[in-house]
Structure formats: structure tokens, C-alpha cells
PDB file of N, CA and C in Angstrom:
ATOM      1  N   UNK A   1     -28.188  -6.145  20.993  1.00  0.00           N
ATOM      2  CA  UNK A   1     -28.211  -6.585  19.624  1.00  0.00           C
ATOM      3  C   UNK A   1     -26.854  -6.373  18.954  1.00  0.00           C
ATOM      4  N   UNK A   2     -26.047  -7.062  19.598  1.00  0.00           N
ATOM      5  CA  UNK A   2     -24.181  -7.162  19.377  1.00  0.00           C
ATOM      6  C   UNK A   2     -24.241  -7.883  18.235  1.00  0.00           C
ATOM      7  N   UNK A   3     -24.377  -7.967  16.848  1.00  0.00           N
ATOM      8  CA  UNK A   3     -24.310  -8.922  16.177  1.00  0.00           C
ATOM      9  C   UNK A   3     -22.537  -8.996  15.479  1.00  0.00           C
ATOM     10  N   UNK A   4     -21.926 -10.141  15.769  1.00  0.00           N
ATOM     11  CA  UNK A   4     -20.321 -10.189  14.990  1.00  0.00           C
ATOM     12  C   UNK A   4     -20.468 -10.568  13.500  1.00  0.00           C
ATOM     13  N   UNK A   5     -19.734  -9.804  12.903  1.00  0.00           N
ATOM     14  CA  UNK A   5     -19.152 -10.238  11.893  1.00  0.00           C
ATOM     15  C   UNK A   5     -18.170 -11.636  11.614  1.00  0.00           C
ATOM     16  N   UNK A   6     -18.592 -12.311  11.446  1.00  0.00           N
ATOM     17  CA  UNK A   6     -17.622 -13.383  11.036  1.00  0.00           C
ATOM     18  C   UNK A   6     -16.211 -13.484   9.650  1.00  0.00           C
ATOM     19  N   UNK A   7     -15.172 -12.962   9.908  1.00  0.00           N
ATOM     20  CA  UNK A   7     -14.383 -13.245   8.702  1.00  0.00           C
ATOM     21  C   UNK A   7     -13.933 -14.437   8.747  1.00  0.00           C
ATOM     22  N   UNK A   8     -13.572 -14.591   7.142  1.00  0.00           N
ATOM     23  CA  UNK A   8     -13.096 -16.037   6.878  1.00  0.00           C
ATOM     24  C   UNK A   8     -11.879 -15.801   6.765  1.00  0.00           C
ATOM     25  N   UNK A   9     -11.082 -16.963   7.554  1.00  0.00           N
ATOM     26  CA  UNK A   9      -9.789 -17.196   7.327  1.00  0.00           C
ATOM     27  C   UNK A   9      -8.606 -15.923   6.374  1.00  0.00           C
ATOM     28  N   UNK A  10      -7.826 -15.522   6.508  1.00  0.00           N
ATOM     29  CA  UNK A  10      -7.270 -15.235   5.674  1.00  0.00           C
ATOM     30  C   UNK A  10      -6.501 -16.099   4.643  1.00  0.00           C
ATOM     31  N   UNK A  11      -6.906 -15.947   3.250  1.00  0.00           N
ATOM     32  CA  UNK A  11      -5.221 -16.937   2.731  1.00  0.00           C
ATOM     33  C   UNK A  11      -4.329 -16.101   2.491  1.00  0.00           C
ATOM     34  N   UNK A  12      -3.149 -17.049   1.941  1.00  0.00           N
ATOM     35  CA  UNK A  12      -1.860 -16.372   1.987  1.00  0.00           C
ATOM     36  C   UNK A  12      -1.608 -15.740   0.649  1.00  0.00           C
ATOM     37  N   UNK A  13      -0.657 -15.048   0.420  1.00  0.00           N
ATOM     38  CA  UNK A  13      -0.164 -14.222   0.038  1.00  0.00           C
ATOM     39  C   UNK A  13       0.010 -14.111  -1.849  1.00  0.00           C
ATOM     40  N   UNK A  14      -1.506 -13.127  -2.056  1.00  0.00           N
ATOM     41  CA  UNK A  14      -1.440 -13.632  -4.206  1.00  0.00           C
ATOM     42  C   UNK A  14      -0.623 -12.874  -4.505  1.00  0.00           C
ATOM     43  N   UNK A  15       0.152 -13.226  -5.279  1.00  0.00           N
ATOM     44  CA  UNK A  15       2.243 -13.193  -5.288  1.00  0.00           C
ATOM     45  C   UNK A  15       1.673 -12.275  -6.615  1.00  0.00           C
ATOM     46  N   UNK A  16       1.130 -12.841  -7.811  1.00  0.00           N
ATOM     47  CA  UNK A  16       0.554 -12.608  -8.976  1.00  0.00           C
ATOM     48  C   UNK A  16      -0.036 -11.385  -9.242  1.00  0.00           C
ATOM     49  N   UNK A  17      -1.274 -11.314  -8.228  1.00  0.00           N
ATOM     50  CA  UNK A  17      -1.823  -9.454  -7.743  1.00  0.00           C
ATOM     51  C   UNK A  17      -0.651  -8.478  -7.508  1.00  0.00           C
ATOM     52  N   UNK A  18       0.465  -9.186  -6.700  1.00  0.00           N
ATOM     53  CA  UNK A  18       1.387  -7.810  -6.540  1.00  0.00           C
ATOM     54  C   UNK A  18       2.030  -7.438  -7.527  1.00  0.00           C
ATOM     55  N   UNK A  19       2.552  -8.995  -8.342  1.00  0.00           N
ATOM     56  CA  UNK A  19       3.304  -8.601  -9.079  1.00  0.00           C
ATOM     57  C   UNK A  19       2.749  -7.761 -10.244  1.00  0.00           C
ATOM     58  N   UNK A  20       1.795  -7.827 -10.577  1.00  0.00           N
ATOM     59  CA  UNK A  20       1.277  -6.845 -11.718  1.00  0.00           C
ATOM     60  C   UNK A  20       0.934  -5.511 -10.825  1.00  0.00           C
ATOM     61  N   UNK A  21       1.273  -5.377  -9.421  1.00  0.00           N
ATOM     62  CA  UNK A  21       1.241  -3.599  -9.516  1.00  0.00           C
ATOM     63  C   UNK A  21       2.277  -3.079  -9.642  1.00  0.00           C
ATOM     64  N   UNK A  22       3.163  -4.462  -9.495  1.00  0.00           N
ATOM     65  CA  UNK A  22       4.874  -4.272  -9.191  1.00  0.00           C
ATOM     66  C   UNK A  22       5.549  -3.624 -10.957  1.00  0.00           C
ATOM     67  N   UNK A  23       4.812  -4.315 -11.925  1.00  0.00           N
ATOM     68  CA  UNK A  23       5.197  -4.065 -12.966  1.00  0.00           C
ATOM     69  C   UNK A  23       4.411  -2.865 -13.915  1.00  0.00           C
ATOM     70  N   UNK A  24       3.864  -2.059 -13.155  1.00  0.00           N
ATOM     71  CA  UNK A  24       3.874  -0.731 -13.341  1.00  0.00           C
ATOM     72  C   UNK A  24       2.093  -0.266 -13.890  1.00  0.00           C
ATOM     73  N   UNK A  25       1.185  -1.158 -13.143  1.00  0.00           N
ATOM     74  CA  UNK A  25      -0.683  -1.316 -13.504  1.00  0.00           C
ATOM     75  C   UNK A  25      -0.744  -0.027 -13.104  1.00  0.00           C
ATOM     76  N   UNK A  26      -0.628   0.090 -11.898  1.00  0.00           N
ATOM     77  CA  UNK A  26      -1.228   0.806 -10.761  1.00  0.00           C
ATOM     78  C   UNK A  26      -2.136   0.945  -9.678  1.00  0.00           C
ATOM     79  N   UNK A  27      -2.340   1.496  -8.925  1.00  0.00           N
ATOM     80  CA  UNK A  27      -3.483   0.959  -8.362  1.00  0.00           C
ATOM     81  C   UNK A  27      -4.550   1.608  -8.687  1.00  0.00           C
ATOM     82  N   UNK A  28      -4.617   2.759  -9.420  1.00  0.00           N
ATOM     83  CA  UNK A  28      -6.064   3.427  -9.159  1.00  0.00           C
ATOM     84  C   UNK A  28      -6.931   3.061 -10.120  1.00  0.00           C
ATOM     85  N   UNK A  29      -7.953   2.586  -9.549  1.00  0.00           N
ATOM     86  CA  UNK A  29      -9.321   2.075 -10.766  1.00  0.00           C
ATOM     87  C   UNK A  29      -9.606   3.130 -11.464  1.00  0.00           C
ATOM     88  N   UNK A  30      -9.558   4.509 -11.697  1.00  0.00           N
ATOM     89  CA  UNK A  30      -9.841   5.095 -12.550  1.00  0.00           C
ATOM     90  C   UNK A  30      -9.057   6.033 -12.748  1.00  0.00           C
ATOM     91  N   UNK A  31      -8.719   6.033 -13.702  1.00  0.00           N
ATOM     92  CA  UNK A  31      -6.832   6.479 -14.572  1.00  0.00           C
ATOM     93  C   UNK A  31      -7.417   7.801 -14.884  1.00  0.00           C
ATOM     94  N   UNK A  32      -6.371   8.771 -14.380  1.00  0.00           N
ATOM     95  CA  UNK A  32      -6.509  10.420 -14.533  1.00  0.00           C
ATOM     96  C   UNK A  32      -7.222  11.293 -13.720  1.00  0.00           C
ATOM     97  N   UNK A  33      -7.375  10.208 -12.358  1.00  0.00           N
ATOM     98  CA  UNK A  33      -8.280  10.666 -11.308  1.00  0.00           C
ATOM     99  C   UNK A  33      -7.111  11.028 -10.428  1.00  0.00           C
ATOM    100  N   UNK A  34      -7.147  11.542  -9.508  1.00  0.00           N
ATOM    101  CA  UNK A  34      -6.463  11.952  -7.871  1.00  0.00           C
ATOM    102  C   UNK A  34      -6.642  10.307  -7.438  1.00  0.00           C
ATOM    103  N   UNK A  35      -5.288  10.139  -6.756  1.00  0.00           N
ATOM    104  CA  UNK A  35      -5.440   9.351  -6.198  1.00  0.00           C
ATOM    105  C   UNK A  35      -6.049   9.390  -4.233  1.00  0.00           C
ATOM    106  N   UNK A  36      -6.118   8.324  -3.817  1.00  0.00           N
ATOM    107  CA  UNK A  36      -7.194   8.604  -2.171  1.00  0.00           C
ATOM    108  C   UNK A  36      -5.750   8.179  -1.341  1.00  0.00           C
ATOM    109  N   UNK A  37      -5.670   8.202  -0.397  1.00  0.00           N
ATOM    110  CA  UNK A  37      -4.993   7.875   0.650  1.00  0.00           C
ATOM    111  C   UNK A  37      -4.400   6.481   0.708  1.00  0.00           C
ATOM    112  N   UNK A  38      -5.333   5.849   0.437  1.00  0.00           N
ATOM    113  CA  UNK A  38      -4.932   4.285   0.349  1.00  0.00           C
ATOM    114  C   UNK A  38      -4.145   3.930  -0.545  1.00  0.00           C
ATOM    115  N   UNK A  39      -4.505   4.261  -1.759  1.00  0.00           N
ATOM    116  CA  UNK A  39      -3.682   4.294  -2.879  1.00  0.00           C
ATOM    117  C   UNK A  39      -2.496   4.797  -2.450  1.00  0.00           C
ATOM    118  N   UNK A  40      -1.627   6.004  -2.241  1.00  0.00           N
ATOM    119  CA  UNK A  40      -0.588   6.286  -2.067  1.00  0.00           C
ATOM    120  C   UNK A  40       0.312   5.351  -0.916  1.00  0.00           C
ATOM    121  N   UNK A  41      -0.529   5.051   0.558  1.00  0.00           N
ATOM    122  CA  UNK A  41       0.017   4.392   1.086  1.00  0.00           C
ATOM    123  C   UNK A  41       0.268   3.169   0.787  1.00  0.00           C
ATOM    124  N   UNK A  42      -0.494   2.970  -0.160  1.00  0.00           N
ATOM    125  CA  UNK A  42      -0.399   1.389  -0.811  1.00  0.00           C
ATOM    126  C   UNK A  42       1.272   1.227  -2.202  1.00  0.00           C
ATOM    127  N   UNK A  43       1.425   2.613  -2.884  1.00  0.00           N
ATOM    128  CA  UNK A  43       2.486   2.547  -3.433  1.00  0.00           C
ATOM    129  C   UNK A  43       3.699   3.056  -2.556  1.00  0.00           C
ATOM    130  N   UNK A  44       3.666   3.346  -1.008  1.00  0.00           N
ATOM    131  CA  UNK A  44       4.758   4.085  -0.489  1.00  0.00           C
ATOM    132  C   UNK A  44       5.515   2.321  -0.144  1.00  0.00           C
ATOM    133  N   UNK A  45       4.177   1.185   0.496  1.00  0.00           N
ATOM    134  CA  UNK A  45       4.397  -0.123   0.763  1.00  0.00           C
ATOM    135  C   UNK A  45       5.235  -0.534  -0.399  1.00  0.00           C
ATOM    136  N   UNK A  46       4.896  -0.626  -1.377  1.00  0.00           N
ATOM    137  CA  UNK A  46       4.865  -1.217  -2.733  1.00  0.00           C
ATOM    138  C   UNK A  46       6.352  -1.217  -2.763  1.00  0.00           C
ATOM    139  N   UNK A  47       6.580   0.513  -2.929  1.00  0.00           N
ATOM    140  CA  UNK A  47       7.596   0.807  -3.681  1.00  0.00           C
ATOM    141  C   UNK A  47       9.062   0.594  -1.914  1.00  0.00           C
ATOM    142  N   UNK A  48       9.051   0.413  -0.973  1.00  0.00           N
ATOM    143  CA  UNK A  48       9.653   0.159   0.046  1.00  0.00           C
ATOM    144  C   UNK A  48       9.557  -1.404   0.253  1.00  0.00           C
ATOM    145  N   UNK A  49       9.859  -2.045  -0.680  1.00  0.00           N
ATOM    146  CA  UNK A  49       9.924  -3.550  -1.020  1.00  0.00           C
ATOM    147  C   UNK A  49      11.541  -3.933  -0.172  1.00  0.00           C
ATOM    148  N   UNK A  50      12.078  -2.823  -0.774  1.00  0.00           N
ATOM    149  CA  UNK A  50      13.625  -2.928   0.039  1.00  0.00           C
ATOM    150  C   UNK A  50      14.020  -1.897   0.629  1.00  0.00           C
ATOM    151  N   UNK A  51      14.672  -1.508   1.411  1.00  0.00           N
ATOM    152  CA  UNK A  51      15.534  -0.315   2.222  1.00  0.00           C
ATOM    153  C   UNK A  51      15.265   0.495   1.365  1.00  0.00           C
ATOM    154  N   UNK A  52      14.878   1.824   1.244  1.00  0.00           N
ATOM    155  CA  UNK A  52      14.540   3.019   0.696  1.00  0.00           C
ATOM    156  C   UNK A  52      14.446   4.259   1.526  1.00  0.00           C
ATOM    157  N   UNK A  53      15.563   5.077   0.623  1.00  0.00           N
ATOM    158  CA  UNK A  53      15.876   6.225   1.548  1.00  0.00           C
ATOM    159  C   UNK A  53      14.375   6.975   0.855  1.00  0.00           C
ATOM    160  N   UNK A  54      13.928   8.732   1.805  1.00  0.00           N
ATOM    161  CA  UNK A  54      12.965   9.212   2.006  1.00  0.00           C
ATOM    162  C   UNK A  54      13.066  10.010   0.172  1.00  0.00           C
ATOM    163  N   UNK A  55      14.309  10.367   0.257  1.00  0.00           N
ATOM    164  CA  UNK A  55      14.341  11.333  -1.336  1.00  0.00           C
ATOM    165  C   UNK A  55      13.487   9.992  -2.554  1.00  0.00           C
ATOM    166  N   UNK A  56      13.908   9.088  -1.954  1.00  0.00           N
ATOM    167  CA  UNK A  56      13.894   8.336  -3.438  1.00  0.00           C
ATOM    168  C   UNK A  56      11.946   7.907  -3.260  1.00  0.00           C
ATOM    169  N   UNK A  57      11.836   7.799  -2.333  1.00  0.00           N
ATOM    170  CA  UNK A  57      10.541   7.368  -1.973  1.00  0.00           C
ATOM    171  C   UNK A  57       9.201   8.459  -2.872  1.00  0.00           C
ATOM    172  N   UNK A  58       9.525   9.624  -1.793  1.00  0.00           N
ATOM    173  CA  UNK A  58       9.176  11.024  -2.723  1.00  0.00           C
ATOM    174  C   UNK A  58       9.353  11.249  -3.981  1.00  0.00           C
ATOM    175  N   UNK A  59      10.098  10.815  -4.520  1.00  0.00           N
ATOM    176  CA  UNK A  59       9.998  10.953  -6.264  1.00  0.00           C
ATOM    177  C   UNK A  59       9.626   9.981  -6.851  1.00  0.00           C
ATOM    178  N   UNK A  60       9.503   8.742  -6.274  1.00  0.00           N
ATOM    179  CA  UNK A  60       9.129   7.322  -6.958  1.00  0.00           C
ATOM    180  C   UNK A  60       7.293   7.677  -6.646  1.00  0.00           C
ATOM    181  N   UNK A  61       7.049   8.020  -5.765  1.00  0.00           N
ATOM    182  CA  UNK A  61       5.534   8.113  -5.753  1.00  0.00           C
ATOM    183  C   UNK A  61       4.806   9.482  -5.626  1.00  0.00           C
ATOM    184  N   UNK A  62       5.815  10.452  -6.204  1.00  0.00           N
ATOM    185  CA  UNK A  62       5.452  11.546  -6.830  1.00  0.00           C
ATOM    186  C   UNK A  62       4.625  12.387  -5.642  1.00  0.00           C
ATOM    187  N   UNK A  63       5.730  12.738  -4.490  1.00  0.00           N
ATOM    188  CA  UNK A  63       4.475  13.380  -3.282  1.00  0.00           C
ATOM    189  C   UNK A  63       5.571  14.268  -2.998  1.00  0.00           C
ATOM    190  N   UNK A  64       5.181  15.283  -2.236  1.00  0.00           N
ATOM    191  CA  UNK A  64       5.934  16.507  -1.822  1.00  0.00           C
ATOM    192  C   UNK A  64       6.120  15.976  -0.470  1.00  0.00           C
ATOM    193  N   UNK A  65       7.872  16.644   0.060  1.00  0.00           N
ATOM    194  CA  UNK A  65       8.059  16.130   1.469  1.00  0.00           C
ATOM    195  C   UNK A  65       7.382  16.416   2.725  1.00  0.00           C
ATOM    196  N   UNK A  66       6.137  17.272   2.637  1.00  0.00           N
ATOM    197  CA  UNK A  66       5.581  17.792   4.053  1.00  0.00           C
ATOM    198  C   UNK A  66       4.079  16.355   3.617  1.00  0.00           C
ATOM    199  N   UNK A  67       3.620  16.192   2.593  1.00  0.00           N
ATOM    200  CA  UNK A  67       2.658  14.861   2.400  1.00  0.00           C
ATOM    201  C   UNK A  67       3.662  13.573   2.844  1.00  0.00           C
ATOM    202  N   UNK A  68       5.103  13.555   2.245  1.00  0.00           N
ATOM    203  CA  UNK A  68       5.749  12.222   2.382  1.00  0.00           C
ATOM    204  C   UNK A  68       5.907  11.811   3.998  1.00  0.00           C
ATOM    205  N   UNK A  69       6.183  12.636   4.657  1.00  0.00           N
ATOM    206  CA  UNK A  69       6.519  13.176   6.177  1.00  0.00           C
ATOM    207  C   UNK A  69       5.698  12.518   6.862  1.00  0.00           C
ATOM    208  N   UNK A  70       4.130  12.984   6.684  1.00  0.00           N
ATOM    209  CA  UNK A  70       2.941  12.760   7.205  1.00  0.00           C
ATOM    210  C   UNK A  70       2.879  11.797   6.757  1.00  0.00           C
ATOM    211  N   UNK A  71       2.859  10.688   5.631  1.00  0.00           N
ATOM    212  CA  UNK A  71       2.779   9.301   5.549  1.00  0.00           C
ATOM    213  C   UNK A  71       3.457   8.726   5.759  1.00  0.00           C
ATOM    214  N   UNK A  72       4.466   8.587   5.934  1.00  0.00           N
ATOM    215  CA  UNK A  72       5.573   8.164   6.829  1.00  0.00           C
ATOM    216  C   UNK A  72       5.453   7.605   8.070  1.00  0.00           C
ATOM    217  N   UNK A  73       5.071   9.297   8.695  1.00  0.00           N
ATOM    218  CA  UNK A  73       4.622   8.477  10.200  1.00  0.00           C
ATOM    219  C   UNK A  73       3.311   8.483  10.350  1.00  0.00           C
ATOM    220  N   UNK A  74       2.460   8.267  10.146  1.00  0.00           N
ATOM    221  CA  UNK A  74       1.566   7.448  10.282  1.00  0.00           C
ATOM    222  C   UNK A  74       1.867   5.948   9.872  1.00  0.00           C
ATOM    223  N   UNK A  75       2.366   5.334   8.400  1.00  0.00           N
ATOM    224  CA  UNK A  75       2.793   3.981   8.142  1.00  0.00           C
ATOM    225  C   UNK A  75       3.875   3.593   9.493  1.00  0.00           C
ATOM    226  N   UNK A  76       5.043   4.286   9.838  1.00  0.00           N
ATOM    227  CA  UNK A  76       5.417   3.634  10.803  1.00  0.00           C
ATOM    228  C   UNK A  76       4.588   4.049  12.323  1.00  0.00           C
ATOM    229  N   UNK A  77       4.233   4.445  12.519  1.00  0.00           N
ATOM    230  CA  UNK A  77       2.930   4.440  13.755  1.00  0.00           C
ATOM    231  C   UNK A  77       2.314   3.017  14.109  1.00  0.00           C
ATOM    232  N   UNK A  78       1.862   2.427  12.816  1.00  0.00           N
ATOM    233  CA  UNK A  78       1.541   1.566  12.326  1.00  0.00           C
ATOM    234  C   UNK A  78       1.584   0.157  11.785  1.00  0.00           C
ATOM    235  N   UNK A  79       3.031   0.748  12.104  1.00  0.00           N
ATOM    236  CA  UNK A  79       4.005  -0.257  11.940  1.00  0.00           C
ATOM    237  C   UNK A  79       3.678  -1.731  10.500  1.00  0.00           C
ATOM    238  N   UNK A  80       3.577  -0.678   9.596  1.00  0.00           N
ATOM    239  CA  UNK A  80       3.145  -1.439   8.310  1.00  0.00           C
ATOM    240  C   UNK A  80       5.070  -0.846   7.501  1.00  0.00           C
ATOM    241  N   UNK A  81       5.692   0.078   7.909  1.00  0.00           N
ATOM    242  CA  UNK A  81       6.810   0.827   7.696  1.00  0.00           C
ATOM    243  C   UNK A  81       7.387   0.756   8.624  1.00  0.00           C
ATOM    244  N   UNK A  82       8.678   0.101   8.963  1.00  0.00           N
ATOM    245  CA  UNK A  82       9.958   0.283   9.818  1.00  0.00           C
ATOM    246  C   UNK A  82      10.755   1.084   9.275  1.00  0.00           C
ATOM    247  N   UNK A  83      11.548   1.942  10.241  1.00  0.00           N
ATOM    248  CA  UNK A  83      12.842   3.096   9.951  1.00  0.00           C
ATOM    249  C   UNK A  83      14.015   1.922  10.690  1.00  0.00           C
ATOM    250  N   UNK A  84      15.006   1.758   9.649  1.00  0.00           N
ATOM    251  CA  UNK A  84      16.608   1.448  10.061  1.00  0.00           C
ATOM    252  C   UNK A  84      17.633   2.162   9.191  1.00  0.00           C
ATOM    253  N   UNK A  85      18.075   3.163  10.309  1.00  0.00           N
ATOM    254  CA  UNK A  85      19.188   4.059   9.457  1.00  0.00           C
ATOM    255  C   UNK A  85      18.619   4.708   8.393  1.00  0.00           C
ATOM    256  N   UNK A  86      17.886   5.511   8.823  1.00  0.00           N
ATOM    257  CA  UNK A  86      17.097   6.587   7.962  1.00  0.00           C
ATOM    258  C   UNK A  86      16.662   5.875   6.265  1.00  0.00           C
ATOM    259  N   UNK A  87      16.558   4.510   6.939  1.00  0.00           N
ATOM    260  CA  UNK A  87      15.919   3.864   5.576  1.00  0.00           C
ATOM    261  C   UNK A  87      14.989   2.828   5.906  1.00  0.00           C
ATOM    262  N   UNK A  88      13.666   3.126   4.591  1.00  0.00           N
ATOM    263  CA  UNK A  88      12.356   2.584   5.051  1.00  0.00           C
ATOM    264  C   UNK A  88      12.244   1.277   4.704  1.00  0.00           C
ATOM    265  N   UNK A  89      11.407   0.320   5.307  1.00  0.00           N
ATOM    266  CA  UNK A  89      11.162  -1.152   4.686  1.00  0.00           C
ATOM    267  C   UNK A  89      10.536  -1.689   4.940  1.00  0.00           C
ATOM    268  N   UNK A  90       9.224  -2.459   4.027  1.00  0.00           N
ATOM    269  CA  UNK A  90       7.692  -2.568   4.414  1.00  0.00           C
ATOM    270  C   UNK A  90       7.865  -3.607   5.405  1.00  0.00           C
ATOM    271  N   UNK A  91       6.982  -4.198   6.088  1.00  0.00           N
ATOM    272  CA  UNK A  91       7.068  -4.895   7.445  1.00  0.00           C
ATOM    273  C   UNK A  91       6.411  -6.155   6.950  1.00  0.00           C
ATOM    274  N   UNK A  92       6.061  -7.099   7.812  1.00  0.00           N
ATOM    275  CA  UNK A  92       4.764  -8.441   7.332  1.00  0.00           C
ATOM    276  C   UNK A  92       4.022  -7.723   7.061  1.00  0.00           C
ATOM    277  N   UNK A  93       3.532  -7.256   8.770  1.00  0.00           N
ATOM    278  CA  UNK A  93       2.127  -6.305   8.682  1.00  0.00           C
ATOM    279  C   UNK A  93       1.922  -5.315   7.081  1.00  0.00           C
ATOM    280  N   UNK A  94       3.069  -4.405   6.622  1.00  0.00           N
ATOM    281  CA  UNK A  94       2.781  -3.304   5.705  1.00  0.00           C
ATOM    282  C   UNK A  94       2.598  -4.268   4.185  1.00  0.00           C
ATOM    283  N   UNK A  95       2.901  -5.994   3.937  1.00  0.00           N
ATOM    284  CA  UNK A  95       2.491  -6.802   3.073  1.00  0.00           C
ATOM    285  C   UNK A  95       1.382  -7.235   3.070  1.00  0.00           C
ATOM    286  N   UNK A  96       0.742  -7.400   4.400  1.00  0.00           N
ATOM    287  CA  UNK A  96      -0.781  -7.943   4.297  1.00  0.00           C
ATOM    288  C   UNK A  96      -1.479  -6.867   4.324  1.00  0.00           C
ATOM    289  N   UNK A  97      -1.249  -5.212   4.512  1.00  0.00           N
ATOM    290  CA  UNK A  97      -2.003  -4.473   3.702  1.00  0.00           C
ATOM    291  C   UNK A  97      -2.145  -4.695   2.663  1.00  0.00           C
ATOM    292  N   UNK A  98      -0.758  -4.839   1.637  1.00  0.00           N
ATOM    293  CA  UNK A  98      -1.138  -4.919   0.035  1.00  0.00           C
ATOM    294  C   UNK A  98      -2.043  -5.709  -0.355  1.00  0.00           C
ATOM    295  N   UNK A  99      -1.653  -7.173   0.631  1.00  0.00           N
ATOM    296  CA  UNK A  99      -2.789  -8.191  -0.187  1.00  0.00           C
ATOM    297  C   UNK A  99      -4.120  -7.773  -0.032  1.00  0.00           C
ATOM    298  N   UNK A 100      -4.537  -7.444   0.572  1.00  0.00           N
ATOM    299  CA  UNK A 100      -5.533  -7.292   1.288  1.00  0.00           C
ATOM    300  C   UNK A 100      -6.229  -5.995   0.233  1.00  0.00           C
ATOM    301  N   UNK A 101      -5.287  -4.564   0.029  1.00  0.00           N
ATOM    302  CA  UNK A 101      -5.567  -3.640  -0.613  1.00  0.00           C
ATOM    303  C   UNK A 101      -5.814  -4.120  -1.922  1.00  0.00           C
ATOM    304  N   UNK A 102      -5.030  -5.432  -2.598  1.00  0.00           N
ATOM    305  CA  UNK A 102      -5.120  -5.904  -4.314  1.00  0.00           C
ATOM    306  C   UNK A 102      -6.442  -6.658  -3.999  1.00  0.00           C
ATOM    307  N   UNK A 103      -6.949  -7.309  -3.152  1.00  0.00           N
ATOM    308  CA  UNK A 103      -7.849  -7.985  -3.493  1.00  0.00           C
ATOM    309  C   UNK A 103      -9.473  -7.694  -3.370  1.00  0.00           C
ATOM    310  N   UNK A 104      -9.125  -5.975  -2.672  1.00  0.00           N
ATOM    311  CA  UNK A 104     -10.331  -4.986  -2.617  1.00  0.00           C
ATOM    312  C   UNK A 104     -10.179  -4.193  -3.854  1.00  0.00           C
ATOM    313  N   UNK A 105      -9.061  -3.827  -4.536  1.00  0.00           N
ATOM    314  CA  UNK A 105      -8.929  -3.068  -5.799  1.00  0.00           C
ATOM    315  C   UNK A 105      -9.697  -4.428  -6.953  1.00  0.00           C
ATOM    316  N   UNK A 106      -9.268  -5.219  -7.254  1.00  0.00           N
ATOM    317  CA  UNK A 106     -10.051  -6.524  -7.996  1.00  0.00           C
ATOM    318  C   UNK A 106     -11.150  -6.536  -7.451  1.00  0.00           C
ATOM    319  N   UNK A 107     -11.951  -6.234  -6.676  1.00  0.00           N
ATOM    320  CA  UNK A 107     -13.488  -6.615  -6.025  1.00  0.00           C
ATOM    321  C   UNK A 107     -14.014  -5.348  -6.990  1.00  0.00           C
ATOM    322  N   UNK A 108     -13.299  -4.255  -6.754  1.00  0.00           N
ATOM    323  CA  UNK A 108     -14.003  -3.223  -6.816  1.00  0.00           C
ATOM    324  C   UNK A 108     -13.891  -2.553  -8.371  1.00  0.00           C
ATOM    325  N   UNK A 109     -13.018  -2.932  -9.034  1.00  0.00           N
ATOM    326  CA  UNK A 109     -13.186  -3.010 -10.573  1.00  0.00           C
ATOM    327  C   UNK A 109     -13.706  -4.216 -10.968  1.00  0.00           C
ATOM    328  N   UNK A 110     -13.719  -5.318 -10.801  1.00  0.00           N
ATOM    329  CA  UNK A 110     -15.293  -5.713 -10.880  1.00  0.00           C
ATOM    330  C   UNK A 110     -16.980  -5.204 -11.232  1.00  0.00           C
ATOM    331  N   UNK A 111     -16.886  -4.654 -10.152  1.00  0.00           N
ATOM    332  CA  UNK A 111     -18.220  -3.977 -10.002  1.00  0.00           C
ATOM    333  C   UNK A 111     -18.325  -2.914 -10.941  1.00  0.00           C
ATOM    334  N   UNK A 112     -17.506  -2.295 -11.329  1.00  0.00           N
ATOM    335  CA  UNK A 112     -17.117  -1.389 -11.930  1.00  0.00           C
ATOM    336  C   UNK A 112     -17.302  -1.484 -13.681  1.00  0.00           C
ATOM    337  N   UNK A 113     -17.336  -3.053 -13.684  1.00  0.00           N
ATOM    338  CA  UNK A 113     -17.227  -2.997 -14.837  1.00  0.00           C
ATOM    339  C   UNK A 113     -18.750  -3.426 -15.542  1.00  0.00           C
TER     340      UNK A 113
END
């Protein structure tokens, strides 16, 4: 009793969703909470739009370097984060997380509301 899931197609890329996390929303549906895992890896993507050294990363998304470390490598494990010359930069792959992450954050404040 193997039953598959069928997904639909992916589309491409809502430019619009990013740009409003880009311009400073955020991601977390509920403001003054801890953020979860996803969330952070979702602003380490965000904010590694371009070459970004590790200091600047850590203070742009407000994490201590033994947390930044550990997300780090796991994102490049993952290869959603490439390292060139000790500087980070989100990948395809680490963009179709975002979309993917904005359009489960919109599902889910939705419901929410």
C-alpha cells in the first residue's frame, strides 16, 4: 500500500515574495517569538544574495559564531551555500529554498489568520 504523492509542477521564481522579505518583513509569522531553524536558514540564504564574508553574515542575522558555524555547514553540505574565498553565496538550489520557504510562510499566515 505504496501510495505516491503527486506534486505539481514547480513554477518559477515569485520575484515579489522575495522582494518584500528583501525589504525588511521578515520571515517569522509571529513577531517577538524565537525564531525555528528554517527561518534563520532562510535569512542566512536571503541575506548571502552576494559574496558575504562570515563576520558580516553573523551580525546581519544576529547569531553567535559557534550557531553561524553549524549553519554554515550544514547549508553548504547542502549545497543551498557555496564557499569561494572564504566568502558565502546562495546557489540555484539555496533560491528555490526561498521560493519555496515564501510560499509556505504565505500558506501558513493564511491559516493563521
Amino acid at each position: 500500500m505504496n501510495a505516491q504523492i503527486q506534486i505539481p509542477p514547480f513554477k518559477n521564481v515569485n520575484e515579489p515574495k522575495l522582494i518584500k522579505f528583501r525589504m525588511g518583513n521578515g520571515w517569522s509569522l509571529n513577531k517577538g517569538t524565537r525564531r525555528d531553524r528554517l527561518e534563520i536558514l532562510a535569512e542566512i540564504l536571503l541575506f548571502c544574495e552576494k559574496h558575504k564574508a562570515k563576520t558580516s553574515i553573523m551580525y546581519k542575522t544576529n547569531l553567535n559564531y559557534a550557531q553561524l558555524k553549524s549553519h554554515l555547514k550544514f547549508l553548504t553540505s547542502q549545497n543551498l551555500l557555496m564557499r569561494d574565498m572564504n566568502k558565502y553565496a546562495t546557489t540555484e538550489k539555496g533560491y528555490r529554498f526561498l521560493e519555496l520557504f515564501a510560499e509556505l510562510s504565505d500558506i501558513l499566515r493564511d491559516l493563521n489568520m
